[in-house]
Protein backbone atom coordinates (compact mmCIF):
# COMPACT_ATOMS: atom_id res chain seq x y z
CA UNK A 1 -155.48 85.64 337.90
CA UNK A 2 -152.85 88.31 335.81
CA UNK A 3 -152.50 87.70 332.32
CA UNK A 4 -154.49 85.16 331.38
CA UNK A 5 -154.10 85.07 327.74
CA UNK A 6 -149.96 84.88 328.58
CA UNK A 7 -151.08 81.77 330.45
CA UNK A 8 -152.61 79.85 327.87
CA UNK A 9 -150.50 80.87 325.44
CA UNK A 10 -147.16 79.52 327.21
CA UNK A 11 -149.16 76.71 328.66
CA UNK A 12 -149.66 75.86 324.40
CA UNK A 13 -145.59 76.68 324.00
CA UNK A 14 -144.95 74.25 327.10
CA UNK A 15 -147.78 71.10 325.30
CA UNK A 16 -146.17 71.78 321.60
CA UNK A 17 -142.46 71.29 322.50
CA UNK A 18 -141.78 67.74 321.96
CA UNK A 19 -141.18 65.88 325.71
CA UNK A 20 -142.10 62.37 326.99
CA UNK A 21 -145.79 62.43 326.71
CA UNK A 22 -145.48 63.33 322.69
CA UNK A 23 -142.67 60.76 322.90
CA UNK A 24 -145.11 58.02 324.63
CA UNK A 25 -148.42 59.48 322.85
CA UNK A 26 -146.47 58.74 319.57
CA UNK A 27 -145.37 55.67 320.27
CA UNK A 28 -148.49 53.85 321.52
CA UNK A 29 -150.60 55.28 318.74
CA UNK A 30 -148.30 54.56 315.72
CA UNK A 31 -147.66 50.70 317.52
CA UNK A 32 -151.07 50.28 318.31
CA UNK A 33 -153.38 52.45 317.35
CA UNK A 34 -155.62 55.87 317.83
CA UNK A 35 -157.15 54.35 320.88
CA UNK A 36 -154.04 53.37 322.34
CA UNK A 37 -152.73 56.85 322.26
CA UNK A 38 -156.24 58.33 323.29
CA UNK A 39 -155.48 56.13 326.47
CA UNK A 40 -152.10 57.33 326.57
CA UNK A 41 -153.27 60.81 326.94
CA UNK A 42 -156.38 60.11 329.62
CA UNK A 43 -153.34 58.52 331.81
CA UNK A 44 -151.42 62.01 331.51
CA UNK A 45 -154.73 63.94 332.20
CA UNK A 46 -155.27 61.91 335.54
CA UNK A 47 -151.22 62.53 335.96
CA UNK A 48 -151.56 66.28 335.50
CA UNK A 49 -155.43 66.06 337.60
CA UNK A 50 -152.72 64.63 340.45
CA UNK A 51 -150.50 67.45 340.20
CA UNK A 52 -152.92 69.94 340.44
CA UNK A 53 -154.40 68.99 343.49
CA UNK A 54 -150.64 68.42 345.25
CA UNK A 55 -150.66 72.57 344.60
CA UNK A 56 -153.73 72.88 345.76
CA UNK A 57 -152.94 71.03 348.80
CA UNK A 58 -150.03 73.03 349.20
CA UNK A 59 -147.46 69.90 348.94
CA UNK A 60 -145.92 71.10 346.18
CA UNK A 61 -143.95 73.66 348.04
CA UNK A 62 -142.99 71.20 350.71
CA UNK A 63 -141.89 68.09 348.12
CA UNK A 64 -139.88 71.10 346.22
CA UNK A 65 -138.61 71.94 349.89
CA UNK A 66 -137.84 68.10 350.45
CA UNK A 67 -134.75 67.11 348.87
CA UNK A 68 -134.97 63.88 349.82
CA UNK A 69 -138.87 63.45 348.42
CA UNK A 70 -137.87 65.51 345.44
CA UNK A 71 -135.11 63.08 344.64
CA UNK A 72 -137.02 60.11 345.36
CA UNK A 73 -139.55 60.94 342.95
CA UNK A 74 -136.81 62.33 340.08
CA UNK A 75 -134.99 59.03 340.42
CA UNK A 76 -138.31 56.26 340.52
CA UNK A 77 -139.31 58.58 337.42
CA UNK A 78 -136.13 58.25 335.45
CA UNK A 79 -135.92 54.43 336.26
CA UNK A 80 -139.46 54.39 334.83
CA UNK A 81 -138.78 56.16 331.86
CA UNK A 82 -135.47 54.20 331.36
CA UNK A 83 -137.76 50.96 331.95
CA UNK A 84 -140.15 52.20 328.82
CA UNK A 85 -137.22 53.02 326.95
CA UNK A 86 -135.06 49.82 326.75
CA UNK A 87 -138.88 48.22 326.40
CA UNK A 88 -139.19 49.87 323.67
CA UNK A 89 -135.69 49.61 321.86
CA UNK A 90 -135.47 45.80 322.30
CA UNK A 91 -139.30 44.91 321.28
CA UNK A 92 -139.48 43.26 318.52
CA UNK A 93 -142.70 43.56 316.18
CA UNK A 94 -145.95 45.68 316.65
CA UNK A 95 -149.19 44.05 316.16
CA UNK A 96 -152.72 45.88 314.97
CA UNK A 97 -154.87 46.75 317.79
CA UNK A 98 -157.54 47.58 314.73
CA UNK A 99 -156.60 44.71 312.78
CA UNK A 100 -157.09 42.34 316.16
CA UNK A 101 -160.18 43.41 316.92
CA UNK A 102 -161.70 43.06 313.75
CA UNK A 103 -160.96 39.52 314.19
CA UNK A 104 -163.18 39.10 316.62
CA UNK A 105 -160.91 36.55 318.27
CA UNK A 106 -161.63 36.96 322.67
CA UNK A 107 -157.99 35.90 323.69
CA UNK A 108 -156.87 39.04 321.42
CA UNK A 109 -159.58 41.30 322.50
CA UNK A 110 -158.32 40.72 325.70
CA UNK A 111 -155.07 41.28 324.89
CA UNK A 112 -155.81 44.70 323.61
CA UNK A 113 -157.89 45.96 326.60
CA UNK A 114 -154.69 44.39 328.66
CA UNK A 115 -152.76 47.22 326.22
CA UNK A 116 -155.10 50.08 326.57
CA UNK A 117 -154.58 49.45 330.31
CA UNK A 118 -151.05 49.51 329.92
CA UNK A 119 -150.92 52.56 327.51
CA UNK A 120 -152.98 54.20 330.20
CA UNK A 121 -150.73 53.44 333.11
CA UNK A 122 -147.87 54.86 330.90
CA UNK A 123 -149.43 57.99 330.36
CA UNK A 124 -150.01 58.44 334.45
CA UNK A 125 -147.21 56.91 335.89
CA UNK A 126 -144.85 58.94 333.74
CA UNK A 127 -146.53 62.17 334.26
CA UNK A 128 -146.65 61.41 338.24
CA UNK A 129 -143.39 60.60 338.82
CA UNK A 130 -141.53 63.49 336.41
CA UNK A 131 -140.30 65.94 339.00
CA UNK A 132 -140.42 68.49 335.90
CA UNK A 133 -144.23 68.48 336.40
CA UNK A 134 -143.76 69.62 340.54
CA UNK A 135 -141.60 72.39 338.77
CA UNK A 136 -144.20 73.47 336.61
CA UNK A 137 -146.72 73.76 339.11
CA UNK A 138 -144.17 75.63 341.97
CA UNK A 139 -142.53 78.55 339.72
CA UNK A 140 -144.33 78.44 336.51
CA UNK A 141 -148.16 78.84 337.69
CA UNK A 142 -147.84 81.29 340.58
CA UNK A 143 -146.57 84.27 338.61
CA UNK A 144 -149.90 84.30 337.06
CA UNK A 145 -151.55 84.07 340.33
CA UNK A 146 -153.29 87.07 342.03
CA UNK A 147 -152.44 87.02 345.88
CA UNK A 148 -155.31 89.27 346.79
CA UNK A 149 -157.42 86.69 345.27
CA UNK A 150 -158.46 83.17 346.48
CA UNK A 151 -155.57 81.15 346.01
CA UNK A 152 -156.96 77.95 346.00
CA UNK A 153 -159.52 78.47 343.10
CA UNK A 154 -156.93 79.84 340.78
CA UNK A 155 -154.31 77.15 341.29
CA UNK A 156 -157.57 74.95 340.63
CA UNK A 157 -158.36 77.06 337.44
CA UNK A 158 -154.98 77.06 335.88
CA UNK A 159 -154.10 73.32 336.47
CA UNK A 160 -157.70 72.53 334.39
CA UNK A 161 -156.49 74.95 331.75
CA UNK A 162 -152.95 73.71 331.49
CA UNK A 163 -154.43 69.96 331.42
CA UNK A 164 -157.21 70.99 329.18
CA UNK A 165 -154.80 72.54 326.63
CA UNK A 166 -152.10 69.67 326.95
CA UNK A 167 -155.43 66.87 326.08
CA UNK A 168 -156.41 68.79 322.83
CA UNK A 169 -152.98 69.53 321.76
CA UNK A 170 -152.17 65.37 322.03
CA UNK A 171 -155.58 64.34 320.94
CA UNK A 172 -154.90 66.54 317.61
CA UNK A 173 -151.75 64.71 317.51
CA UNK A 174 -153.07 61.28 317.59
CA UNK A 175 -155.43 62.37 314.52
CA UNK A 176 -153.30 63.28 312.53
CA UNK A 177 -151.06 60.75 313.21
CA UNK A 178 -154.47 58.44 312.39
CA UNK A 179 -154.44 59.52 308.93
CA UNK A 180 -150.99 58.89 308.05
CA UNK A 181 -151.34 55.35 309.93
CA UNK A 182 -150.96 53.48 306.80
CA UNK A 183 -147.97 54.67 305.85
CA UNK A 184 -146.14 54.82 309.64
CA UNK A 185 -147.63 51.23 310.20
CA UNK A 186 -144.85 49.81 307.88
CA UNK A 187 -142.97 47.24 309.54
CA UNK A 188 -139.90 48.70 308.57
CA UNK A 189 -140.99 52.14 309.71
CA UNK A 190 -142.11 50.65 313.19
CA UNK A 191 -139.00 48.69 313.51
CA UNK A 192 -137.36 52.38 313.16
CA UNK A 193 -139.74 53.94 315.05
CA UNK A 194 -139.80 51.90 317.99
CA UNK A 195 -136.00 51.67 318.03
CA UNK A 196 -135.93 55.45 317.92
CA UNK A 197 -138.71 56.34 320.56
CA UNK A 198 -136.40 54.01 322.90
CA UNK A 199 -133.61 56.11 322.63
CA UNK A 200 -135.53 59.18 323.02
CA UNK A 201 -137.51 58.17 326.40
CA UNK A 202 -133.90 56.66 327.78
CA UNK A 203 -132.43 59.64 326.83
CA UNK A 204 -135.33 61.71 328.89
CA UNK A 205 -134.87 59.30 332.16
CA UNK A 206 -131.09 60.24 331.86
CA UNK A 207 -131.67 63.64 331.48
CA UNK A 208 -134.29 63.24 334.28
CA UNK A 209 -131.25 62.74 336.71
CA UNK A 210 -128.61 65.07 335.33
């Protein structure tokens, strides 16, 4: 692999910049708690895991090649996001995942795994179907790739390290965002919140197809 250190050190750049997942990650953890948005990122890991093994597989290059596969997943993954978005905008109060379970009532501790589920599927769905992720994998990764080396094991290498990165990047966000829970869990603040985390992901599955 060339440059290694350049690697990681974009791959950080590409995590930090605010996109869906931070958009998503935010959302489900402010809404519903740490867990939630520990979920949230798990379903972007196995999203990413997918990615990585298209490249290794070597359908990246022929999706990218595809414009009819390429399009079919840019629009299904603009729908989605525009799905979560008006979801999002036109949902009306947040409940406690913490508060729920400390209950101890089954019917809402069922209703929270049902969420976790769902936060999960978020995480992967979104991250499998954003055509921005082939991208990243077809013209960002192989200019750190070594052709006299094995191929295969690098693509391998750099997909755990780009995934690796993104998790402890999200998973510091969904700390921090744990300690400031009590004010962000507000009512009025969620109300906001929620509103303006619809917008954003709508805005993202327009973008998707522009």
């Amino acid at each position: 692999m060339d440059n290694l250190v350049g690697y990681i050190l974009m791959a950080l750049m590409m995590s930090i910049i605010p996109g869906t997942d931070t958009v998503l990650i935010m959302k489900n953890t402010i809404a519903h708690g740490p867990k939630a948005g520990r979920f949230t990122i798990l379903g972007m890991a196995t999203g990413l895991t997918f990615w990585t093994f298209i490249a290794v597989l070597g359908l990246s290059v022929v999706i990218s090649q595809s414009v009819f596969l390429f399009n079919t997943i840019k629009y299904v993954g603009a729908a989605y996001l525009l799905y979560l978005g008006i979801r999002s905008f036109f949902s009306k109060s947040s409940f406690s995942i913490e508060s729920v379970q400390a209950e101890g009532n089954p019917d809402s501790q069922k209703s929270s795994k049902n969420y976790f589920k769902d936060a999960y599927l978020q995480g992967a769905v979104s991250n499998i179907l954003n055509p921005k992720t082939v991208l990243i994998y077809i013209t960002f990764m192989p200019q750190f790739i070594d052709l006299n080396g094995n191929v295969t094991q690098q693509l391998i290498i750099l997909g755990l390290i780009l995934t690796l990165i993104a998790v402890s990047w999200f998973l510091t966000l969904v700390y921090l965002l744990g300690h400031v829970k009590k004010w962000l869990r507000k009512p009025k603040f969620q109300n906001i919140f929620q509103k303006s985390t619809g917008v954003m992901l709508i805005g993202f599955g327009v973008k998707t197809v522009i």
